[in-house]
Structures are given as structure tokens and as C-alpha cells.
N, C-alpha and C. Protein backbone atom coordinates (compact mmCIF):
# COMPACT_ATOMS: atom_id res chain seq x y z
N UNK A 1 -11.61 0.34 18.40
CA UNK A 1 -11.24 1.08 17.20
C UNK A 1 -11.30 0.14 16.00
N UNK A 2 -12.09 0.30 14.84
CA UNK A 2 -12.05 -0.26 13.77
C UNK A 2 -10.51 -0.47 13.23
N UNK A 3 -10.40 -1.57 12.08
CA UNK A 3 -9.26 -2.26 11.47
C UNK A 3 -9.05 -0.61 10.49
N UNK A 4 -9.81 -0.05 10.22
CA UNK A 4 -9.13 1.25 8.77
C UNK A 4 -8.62 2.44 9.80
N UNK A 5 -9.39 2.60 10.81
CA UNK A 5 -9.16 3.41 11.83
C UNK A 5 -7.84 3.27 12.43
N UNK A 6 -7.24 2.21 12.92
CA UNK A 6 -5.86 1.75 13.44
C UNK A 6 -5.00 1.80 11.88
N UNK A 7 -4.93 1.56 10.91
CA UNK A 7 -4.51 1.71 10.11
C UNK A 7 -3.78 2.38 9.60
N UNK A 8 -4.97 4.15 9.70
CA UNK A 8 -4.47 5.08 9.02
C UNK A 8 -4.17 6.12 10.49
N UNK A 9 -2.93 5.45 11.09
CA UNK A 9 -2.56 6.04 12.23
C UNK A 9 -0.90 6.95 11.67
N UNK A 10 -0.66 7.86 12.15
CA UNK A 10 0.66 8.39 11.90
C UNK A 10 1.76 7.74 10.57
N UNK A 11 1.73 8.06 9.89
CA UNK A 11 2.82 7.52 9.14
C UNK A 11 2.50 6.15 8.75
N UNK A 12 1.43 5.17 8.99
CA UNK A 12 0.96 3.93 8.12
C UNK A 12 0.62 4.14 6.76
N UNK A 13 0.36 5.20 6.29
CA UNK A 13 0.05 5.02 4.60
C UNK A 13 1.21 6.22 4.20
N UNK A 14 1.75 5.53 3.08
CA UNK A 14 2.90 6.49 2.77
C UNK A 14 2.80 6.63 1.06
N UNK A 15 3.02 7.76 0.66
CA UNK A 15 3.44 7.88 -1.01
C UNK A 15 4.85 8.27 -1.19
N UNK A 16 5.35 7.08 -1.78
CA UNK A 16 6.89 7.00 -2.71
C UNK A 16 6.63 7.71 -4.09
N UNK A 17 7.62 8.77 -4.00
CA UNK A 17 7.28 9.86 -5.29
C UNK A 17 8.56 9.37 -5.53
N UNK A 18 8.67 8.88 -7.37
CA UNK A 18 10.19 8.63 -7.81
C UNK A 18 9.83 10.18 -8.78
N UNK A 19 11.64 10.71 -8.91
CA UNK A 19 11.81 11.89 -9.57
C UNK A 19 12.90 11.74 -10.61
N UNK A 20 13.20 12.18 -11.84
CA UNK A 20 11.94 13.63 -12.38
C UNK A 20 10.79 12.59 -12.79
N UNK A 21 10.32 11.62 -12.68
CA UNK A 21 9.24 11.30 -13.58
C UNK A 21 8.13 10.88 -13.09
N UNK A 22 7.78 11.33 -11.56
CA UNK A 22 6.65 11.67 -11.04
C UNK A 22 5.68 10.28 -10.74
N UNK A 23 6.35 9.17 -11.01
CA UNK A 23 5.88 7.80 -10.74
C UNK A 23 5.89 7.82 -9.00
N UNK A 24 4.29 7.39 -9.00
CA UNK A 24 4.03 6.91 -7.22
C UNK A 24 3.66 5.46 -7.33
N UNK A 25 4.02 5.61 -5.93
CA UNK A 25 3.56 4.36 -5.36
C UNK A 25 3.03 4.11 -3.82
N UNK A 26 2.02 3.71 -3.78
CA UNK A 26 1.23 3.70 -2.18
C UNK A 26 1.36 2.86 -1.81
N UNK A 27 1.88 2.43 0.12
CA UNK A 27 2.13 1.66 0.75
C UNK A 27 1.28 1.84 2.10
N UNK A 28 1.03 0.79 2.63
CA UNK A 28 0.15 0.33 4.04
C UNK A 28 0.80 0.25 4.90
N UNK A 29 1.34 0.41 5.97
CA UNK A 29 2.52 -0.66 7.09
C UNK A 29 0.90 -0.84 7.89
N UNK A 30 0.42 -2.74 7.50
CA UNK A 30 -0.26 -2.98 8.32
C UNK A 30 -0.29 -4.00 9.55
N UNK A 31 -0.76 -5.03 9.86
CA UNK A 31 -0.11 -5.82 10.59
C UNK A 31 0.89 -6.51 11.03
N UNK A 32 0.88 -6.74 9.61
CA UNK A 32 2.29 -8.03 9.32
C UNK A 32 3.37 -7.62 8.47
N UNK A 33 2.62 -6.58 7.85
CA UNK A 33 3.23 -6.58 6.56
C UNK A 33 2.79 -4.58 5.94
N UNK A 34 4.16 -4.48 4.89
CA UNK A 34 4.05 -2.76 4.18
C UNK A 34 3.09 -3.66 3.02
N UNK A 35 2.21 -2.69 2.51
CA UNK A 35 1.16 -3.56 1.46
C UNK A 35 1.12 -2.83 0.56
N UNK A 36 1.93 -3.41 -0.78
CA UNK A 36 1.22 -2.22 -1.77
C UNK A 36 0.11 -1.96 -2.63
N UNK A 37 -0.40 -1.11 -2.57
CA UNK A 37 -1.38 -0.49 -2.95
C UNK A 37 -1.80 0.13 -4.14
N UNK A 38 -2.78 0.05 -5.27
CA UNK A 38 -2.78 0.75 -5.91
C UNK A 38 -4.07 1.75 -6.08
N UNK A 39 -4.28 2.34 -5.29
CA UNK A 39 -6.37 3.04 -5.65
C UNK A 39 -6.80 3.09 -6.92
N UNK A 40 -6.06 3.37 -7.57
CA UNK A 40 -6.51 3.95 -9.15
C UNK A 40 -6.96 2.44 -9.61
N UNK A 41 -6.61 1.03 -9.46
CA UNK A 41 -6.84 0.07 -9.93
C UNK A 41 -7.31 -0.58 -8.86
N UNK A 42 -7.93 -0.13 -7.72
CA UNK A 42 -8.07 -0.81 -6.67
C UNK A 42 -7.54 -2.11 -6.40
N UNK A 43 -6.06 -1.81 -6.43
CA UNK A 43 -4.92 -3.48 -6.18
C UNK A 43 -4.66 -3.22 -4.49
N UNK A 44 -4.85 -4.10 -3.95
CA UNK A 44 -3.75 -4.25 -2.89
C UNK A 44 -2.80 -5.62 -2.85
N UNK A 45 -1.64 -5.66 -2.22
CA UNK A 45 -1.01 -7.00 -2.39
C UNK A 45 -1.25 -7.66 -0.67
N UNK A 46 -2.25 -7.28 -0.23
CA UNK A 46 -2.61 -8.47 1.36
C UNK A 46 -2.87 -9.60 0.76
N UNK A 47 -3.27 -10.14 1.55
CA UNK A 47 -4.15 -11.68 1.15
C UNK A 47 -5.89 -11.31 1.41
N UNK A 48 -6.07 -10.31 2.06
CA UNK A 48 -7.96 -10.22 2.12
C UNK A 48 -7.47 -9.89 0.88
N UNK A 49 -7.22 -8.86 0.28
CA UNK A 49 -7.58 -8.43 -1.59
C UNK A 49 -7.47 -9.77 -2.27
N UNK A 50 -7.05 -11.20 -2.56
CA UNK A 50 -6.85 -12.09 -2.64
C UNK A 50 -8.23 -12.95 -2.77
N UNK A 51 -8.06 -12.78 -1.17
CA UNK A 51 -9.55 -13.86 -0.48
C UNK A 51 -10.81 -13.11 -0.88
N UNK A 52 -10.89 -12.42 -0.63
CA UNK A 52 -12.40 -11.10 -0.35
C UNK A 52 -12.19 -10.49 -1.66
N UNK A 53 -11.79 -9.50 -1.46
CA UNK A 53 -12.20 -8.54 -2.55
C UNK A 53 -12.40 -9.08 -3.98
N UNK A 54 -11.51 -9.91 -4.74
CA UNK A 54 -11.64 -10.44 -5.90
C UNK A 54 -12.68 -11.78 -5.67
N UNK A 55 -13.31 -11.73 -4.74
CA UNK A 55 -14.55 -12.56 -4.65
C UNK A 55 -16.15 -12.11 -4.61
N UNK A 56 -15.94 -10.71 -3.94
CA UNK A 56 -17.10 -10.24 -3.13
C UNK A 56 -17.23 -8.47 -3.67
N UNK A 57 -16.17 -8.42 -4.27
CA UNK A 57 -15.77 -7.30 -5.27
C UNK A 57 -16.07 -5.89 -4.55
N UNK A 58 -15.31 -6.47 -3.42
CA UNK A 58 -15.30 -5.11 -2.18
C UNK A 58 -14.10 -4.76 -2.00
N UNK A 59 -12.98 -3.30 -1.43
CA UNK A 59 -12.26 -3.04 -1.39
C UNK A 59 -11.04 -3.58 0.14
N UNK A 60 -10.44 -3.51 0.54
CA UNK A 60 -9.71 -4.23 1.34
C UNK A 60 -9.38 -2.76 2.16
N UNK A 61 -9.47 -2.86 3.46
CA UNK A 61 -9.23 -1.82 4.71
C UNK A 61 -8.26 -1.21 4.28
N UNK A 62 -6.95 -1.66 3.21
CA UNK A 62 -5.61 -0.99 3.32
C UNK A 62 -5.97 0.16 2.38
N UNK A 63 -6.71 0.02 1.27
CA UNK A 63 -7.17 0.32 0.28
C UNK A 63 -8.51 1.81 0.55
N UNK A 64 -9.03 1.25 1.59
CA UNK A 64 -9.91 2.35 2.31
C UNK A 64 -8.81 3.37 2.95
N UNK A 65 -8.10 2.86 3.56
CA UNK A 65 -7.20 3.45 4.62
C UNK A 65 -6.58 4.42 3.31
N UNK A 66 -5.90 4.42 2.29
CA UNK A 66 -5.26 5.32 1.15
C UNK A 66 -6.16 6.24 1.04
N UNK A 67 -7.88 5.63 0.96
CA UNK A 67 -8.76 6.79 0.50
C UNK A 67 -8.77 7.50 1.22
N UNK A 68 -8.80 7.60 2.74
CA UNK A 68 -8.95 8.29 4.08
C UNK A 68 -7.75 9.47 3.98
N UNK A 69 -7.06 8.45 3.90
CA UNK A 69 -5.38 9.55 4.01
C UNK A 69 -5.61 10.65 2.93
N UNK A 70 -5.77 10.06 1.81
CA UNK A 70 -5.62 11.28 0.88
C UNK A 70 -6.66 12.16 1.01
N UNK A 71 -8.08 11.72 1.16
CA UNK A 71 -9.06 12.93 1.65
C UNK A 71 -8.43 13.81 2.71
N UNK A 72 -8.30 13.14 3.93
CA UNK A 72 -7.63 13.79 4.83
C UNK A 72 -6.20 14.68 4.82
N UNK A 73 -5.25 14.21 3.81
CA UNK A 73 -3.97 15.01 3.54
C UNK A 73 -3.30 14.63 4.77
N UNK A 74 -3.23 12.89 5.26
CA UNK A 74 -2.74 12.72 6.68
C UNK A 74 -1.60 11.26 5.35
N UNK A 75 -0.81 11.43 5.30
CA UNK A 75 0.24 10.55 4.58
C UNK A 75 1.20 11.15 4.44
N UNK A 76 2.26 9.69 4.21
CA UNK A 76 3.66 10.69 4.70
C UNK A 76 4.34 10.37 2.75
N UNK A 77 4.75 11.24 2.47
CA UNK A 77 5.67 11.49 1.26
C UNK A 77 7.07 11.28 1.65
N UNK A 78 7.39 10.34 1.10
CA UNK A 78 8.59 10.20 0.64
C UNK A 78 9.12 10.11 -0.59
N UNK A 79 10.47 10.92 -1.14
CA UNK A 79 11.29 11.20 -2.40
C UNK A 79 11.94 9.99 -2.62
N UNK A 80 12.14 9.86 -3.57
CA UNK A 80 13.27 8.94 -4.36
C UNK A 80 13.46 9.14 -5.84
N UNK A 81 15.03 8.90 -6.51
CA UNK A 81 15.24 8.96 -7.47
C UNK A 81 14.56 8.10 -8.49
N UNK A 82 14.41 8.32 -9.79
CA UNK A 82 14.15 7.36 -10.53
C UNK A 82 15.09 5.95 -10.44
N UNK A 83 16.25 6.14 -10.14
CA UNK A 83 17.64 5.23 -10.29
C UNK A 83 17.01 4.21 -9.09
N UNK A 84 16.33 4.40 -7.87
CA UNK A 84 16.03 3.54 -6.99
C UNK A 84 14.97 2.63 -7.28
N UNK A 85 13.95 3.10 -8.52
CA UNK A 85 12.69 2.68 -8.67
C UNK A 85 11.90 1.01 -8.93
N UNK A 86 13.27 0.38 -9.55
CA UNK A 86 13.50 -0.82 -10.06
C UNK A 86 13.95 -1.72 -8.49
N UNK A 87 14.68 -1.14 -7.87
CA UNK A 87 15.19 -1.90 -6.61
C UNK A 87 14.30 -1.42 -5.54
N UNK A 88 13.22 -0.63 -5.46
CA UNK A 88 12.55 -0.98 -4.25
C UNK A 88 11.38 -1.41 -4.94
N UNK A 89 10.71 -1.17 -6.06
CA UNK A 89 9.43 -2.55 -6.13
C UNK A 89 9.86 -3.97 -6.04
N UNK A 90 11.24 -4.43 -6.05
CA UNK A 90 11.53 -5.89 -6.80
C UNK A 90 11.97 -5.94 -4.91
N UNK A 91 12.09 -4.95 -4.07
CA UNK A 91 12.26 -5.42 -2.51
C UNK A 91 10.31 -5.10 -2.09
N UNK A 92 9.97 -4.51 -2.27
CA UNK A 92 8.43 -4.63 -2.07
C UNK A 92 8.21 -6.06 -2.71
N UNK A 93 8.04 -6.18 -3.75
CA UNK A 93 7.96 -7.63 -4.48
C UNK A 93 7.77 -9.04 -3.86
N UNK A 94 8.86 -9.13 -3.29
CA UNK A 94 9.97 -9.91 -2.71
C UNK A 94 9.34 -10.20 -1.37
N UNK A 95 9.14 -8.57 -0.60
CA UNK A 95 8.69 -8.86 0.55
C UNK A 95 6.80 -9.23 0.56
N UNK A 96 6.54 -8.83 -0.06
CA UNK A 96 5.07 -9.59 -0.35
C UNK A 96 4.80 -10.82 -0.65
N UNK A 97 5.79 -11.39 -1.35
CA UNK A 97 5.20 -13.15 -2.13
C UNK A 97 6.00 -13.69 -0.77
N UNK A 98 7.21 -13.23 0.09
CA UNK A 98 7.18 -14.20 1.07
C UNK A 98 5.82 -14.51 1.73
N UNK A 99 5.47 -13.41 2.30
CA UNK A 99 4.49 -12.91 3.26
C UNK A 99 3.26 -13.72 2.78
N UNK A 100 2.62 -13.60 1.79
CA UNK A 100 1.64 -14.54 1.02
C UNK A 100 2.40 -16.18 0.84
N UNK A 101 3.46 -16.08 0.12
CA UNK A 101 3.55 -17.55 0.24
C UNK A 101 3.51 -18.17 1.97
N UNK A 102 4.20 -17.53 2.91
CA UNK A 102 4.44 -18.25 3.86
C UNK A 102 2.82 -18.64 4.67
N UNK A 103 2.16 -18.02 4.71
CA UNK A 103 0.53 -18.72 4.86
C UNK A 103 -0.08 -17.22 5.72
């Protein structure tokens, strides 16, 4: 089974809807690590988007895997208040620069 294929398995790509003000945010749960994602700017926070993509100016599997889901309508939605919005990017944040800093 391909790396986008295992990927976009049950509940690995998820959209965080904050409310009332309709701010998302796309997440990966991939190997190691939840990855966030942005399609519209083609960001991911792995380390291939890092290594590869901002070299070779190709998109990163997690990043395919969002496109898949949303064609497909296979992603899981989750709600949250606006009031949470500040404390789970700065714990996404957080949990990414470990993950990258640690090697």
C-alpha cells in the first residue's frame, strides 16, 4: 500500500472548524506525528515539506492525503469554539518544532 494510501485511512485527516467564525484548520495523524496542513498554501509542517517540497517544489503525501479526503468527503470534522483557537495552534505549534527539532 502506498505512503498517501495508508494515510488517508479512517479518521487520519481531520478538519478543526472554530465557531462562529468559521476558521479551519487541517491535520494529518501520520507516522510520528498530527501534521498541520494547509492546501490552500500548500504548507505542511513534516520535515519532507521542509526537505523536498521547498526544494523540488512538489507537494508532501500529507498534503495529497487532504486532497484525497476532501474529493472523497472521507475526513473527520471536528467543532471547537473560537475561545479554544489560540490554545490548540500554540499545542499544535509546540508539538511540531519538538518533533522537527528533535531530528
Amino acid at each position: 500500500m502506498k505512503r498517501k494510501e495508508r494515510t488517508v485511512s479512517p479518521g487520519a485527516v481531520k478538519l478543526h472548524i472554530f465557531q462562529p467564525s468559521g476558521r479551519k484548520i487541517w491535520t494529518v495523524v501520520g507516522k510520528d506525528n498530527e501534521h498541520w496542513t494547509d492546501p490552500d498554501l500548500e504548507f505542511c509542517s513534516c520535515k519532507n515539506y521542509y526537505y523536498k517540497t521547498l526544494s523540488y517544489s512538489g507537494i508532501c503525501y500529507h498534503l495529497k492525503s487532504v486532497q484525497q479526503a476532501e474529493e472523497k468527503n472521507e475526513f473527520v470534522s471536528i467543532m471547537f469554539d473560537d475561545s479554544e483557537y489560540v490554545r490548540f495552534v500554540s499545542a499544535l505549534l509546540t508539538d511540531n518544532a519538538i518533533k522537527l527539532l528533535s531530528g
